[in-house]
PDB file of N, CA and C in Angstrom:
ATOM      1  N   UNK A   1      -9.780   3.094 -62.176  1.00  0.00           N
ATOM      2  CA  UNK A   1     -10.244   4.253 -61.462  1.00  0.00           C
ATOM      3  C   UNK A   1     -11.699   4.498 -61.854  1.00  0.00           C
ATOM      4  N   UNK A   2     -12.447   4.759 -60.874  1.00  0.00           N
ATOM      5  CA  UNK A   2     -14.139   5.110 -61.232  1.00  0.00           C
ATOM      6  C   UNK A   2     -13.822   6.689 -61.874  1.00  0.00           C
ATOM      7  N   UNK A   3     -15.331   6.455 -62.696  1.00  0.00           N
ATOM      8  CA  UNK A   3     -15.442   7.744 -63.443  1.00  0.00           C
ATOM      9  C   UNK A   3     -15.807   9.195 -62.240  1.00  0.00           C
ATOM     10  N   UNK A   4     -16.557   8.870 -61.539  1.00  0.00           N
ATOM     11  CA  UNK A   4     -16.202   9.667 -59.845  1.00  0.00           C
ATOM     12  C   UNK A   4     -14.992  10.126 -59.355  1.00  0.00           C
ATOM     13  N   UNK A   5     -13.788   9.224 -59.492  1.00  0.00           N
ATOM     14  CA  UNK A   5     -12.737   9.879 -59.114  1.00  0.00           C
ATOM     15  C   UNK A   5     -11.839  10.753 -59.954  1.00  0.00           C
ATOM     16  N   UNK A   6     -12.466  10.178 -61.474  1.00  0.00           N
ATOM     17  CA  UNK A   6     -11.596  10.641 -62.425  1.00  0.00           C
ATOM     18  C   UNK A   6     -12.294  11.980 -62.586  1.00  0.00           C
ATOM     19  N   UNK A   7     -13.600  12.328 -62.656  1.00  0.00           N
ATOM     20  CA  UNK A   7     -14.426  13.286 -62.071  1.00  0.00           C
ATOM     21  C   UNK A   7     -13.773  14.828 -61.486  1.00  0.00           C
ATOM     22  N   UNK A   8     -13.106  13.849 -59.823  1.00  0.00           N
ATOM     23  CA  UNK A   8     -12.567  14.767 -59.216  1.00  0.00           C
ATOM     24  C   UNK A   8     -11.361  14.956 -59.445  1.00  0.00           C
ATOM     25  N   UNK A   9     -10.742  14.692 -59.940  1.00  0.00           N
ATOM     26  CA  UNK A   9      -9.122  14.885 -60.292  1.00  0.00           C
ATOM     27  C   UNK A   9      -8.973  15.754 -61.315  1.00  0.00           C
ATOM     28  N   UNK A  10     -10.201  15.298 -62.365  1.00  0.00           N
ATOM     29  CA  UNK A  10      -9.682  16.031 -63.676  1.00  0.00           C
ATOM     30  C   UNK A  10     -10.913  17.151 -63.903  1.00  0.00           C
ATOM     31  N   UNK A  11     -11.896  17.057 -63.583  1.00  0.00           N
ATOM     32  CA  UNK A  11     -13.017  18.189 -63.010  1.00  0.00           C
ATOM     33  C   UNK A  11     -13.454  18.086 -64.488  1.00  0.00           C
ATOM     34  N   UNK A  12     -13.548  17.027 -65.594  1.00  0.00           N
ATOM     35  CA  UNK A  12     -14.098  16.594 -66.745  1.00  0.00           C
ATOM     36  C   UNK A  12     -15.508  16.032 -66.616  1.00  0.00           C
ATOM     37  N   UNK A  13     -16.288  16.326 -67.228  1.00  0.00           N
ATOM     38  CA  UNK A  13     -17.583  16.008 -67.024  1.00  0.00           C
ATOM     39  C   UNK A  13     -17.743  14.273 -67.130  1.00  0.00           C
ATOM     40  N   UNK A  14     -18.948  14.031 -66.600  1.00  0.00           N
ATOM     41  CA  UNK A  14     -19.144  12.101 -66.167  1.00  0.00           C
ATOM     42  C   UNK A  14     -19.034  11.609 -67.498  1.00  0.00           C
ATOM     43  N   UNK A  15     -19.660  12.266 -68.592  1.00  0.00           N
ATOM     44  CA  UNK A  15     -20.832  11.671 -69.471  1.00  0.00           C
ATOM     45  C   UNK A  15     -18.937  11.755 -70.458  1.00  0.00           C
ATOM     46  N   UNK A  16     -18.070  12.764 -70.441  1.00  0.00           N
ATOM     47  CA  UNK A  16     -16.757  12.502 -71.394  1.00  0.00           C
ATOM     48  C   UNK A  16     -16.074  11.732 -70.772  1.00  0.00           C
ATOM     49  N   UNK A  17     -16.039  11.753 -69.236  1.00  0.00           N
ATOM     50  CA  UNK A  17     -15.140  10.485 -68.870  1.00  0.00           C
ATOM     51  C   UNK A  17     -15.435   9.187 -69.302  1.00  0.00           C
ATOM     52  N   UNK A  18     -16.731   8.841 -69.314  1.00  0.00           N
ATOM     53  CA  UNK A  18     -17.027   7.747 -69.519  1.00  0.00           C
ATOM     54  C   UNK A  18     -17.003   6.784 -71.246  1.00  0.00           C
ATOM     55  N   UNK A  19     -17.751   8.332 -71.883  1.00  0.00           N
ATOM     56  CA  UNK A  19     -17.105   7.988 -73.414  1.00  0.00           C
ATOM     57  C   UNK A  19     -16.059   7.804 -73.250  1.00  0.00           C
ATOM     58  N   UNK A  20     -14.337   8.401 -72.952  1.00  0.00           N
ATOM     59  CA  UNK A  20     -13.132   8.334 -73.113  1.00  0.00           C
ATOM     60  C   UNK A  20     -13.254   6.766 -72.444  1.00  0.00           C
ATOM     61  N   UNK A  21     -13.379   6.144 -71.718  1.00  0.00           N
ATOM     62  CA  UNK A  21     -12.809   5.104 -71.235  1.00  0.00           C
ATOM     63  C   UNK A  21     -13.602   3.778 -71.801  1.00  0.00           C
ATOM     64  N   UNK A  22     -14.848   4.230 -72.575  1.00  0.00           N
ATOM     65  CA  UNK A  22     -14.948   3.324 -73.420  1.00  0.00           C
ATOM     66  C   UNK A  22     -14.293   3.142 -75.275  1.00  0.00           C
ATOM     67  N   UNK A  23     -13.811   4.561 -75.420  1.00  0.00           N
ATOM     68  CA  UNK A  23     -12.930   4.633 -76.570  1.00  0.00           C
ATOM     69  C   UNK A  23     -13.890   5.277 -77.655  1.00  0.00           C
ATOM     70  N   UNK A  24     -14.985   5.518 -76.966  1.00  0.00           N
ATOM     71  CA  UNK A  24     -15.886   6.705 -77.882  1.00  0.00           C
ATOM     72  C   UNK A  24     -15.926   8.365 -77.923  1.00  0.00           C
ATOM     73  N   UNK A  25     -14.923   8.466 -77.703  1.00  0.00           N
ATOM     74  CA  UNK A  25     -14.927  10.192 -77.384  1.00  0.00           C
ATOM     75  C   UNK A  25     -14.156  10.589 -79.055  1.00  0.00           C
ATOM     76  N   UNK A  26     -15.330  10.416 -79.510  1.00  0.00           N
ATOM     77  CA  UNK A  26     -15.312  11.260 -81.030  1.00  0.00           C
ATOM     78  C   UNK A  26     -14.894  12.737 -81.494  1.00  0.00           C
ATOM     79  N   UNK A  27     -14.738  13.617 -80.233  1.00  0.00           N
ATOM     80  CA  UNK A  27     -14.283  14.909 -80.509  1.00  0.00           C
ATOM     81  C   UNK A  27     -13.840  15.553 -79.349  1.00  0.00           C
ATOM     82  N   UNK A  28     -13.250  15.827 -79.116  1.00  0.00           N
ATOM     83  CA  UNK A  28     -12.397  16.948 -78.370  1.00  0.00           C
ATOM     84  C   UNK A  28     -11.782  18.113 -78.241  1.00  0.00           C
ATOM     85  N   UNK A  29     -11.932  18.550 -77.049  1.00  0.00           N
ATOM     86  CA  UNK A  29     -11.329  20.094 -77.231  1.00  0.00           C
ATOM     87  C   UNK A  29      -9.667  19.690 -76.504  1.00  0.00           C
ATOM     88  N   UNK A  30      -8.867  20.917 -76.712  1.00  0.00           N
ATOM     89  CA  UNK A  30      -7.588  20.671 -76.392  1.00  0.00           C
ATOM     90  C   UNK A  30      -7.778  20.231 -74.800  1.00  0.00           C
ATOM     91  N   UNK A  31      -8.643  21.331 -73.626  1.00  0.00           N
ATOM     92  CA  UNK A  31      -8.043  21.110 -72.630  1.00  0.00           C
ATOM     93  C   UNK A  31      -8.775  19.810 -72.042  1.00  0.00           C
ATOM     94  N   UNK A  32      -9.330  18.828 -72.742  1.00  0.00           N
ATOM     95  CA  UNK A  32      -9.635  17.834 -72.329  1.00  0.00           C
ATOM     96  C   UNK A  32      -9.079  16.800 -72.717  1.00  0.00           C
ATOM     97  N   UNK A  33      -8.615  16.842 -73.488  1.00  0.00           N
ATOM     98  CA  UNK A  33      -7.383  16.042 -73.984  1.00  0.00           C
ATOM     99  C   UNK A  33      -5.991  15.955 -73.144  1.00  0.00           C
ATOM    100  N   UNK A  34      -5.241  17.428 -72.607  1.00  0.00           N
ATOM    101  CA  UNK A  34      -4.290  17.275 -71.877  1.00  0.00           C
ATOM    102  C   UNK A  34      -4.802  16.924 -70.482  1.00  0.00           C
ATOM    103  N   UNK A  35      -6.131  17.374 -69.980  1.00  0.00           N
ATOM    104  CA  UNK A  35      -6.613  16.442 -68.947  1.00  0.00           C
ATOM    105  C   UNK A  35      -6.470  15.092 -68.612  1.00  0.00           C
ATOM    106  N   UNK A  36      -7.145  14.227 -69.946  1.00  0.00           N
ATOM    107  CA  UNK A  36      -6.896  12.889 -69.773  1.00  0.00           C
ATOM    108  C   UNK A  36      -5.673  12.484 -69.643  1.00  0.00           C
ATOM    109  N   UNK A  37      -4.473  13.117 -70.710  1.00  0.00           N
ATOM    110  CA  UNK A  37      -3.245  12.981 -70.768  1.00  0.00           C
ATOM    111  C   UNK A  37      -2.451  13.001 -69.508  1.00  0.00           C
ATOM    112  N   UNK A  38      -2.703  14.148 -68.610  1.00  0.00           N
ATOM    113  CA  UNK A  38      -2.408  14.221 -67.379  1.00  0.00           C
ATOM    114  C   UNK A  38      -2.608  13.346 -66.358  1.00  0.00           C
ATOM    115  N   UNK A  39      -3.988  12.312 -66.642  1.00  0.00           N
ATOM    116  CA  UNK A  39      -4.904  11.435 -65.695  1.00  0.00           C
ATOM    117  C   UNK A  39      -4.535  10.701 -66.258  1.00  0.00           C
ATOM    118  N   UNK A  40      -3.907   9.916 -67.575  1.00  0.00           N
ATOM    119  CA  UNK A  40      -3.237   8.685 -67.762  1.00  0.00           C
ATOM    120  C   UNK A  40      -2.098   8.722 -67.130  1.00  0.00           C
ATOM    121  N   UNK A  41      -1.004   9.857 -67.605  1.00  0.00           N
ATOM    122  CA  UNK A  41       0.155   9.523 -66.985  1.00  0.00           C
ATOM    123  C   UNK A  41       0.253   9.184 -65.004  1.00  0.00           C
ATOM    124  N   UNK A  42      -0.603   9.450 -64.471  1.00  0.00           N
ATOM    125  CA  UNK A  42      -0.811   9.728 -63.191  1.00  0.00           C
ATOM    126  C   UNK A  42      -0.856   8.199 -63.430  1.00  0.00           C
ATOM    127  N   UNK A  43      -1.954   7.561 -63.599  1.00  0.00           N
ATOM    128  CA  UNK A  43      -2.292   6.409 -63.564  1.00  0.00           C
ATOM    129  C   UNK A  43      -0.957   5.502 -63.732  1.00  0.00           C
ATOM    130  N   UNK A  44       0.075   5.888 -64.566  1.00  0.00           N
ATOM    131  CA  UNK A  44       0.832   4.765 -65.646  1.00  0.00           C
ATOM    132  C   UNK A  44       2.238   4.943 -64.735  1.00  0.00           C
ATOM    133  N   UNK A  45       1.857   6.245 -64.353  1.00  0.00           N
ATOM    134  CA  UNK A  45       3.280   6.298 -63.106  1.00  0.00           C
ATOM    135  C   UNK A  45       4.487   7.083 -63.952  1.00  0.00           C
ATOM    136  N   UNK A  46       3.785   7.281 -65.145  1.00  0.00           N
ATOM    137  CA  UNK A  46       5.192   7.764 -66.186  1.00  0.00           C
ATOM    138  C   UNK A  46       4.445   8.898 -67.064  1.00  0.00           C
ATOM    139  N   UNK A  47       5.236  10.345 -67.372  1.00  0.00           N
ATOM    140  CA  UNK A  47       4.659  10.776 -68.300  1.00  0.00           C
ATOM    141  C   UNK A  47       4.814  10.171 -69.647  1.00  0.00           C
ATOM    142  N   UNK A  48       3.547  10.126 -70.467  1.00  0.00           N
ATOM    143  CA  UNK A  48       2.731   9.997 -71.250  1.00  0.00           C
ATOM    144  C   UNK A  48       2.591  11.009 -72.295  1.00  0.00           C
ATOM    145  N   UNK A  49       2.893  10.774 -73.976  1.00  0.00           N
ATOM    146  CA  UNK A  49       2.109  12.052 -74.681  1.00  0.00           C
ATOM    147  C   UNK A  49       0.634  11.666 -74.961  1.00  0.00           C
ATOM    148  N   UNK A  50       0.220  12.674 -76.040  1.00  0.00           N
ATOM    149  CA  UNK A  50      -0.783  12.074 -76.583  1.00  0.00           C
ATOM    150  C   UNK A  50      -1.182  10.925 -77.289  1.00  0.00           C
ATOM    151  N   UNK A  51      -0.063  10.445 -78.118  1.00  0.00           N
ATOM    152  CA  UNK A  51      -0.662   9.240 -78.779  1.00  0.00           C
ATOM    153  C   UNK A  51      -0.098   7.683 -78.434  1.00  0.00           C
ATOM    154  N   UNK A  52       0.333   7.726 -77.133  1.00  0.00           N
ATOM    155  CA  UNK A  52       0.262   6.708 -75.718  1.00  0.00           C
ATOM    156  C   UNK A  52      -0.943   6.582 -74.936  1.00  0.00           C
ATOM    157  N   UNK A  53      -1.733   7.463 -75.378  1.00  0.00           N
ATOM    158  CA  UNK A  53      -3.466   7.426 -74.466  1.00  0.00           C
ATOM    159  C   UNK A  53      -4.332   7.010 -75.409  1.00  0.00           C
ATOM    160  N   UNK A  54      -3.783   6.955 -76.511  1.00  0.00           N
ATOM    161  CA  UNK A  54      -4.889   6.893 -77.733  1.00  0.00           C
ATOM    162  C   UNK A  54      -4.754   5.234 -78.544  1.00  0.00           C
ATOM    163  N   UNK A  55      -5.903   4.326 -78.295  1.00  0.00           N
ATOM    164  CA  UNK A  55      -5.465   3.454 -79.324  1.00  0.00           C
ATOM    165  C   UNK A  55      -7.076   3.519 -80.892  1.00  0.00           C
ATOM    166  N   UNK A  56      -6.218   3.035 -81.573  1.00  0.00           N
ATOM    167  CA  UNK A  56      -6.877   3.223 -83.205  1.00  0.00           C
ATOM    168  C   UNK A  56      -7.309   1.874 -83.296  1.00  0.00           C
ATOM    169  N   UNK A  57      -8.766   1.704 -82.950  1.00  0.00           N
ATOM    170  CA  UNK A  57     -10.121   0.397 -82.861  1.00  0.00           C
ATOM    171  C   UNK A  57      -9.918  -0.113 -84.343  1.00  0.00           C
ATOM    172  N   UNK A  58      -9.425   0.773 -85.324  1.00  0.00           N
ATOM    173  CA  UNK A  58      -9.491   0.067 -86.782  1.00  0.00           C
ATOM    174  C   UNK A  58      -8.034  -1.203 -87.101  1.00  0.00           C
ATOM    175  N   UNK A  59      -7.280  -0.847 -85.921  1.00  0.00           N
ATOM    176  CA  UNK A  59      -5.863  -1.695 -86.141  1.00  0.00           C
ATOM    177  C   UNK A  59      -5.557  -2.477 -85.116  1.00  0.00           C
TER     178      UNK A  59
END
């Protein structure tokens, strides 16, 4: 999904969508978090919690 659509769906700014989907979104507030959460599960066809959206770059 372009960061444009994800944009309009989740009304999250370009510049966090785009960190999030490169795996740099270093801080967050709650309601952007259940945003994405909401915009993964959409994507995955299945609800989703939080730490099904999240992978850990150190492992």
């Amino acid at each position: 999904m372009s960061i444009q659509k994800a944009n309009e769906k989740t009304g999250l700014d370009k510049r966090t969508l785009s960190a999030a989907k490169k795996g740099h979104l270093d801080r967050g507030h709650f309601e952007t978090l259940f945003k994405l959460k909401e915009l993964a599960s959409e994507l995955a066809g299945k609800p989703l919690n939080l730490e099904e959206i999240f992978t850990d770059k150190d492992n």
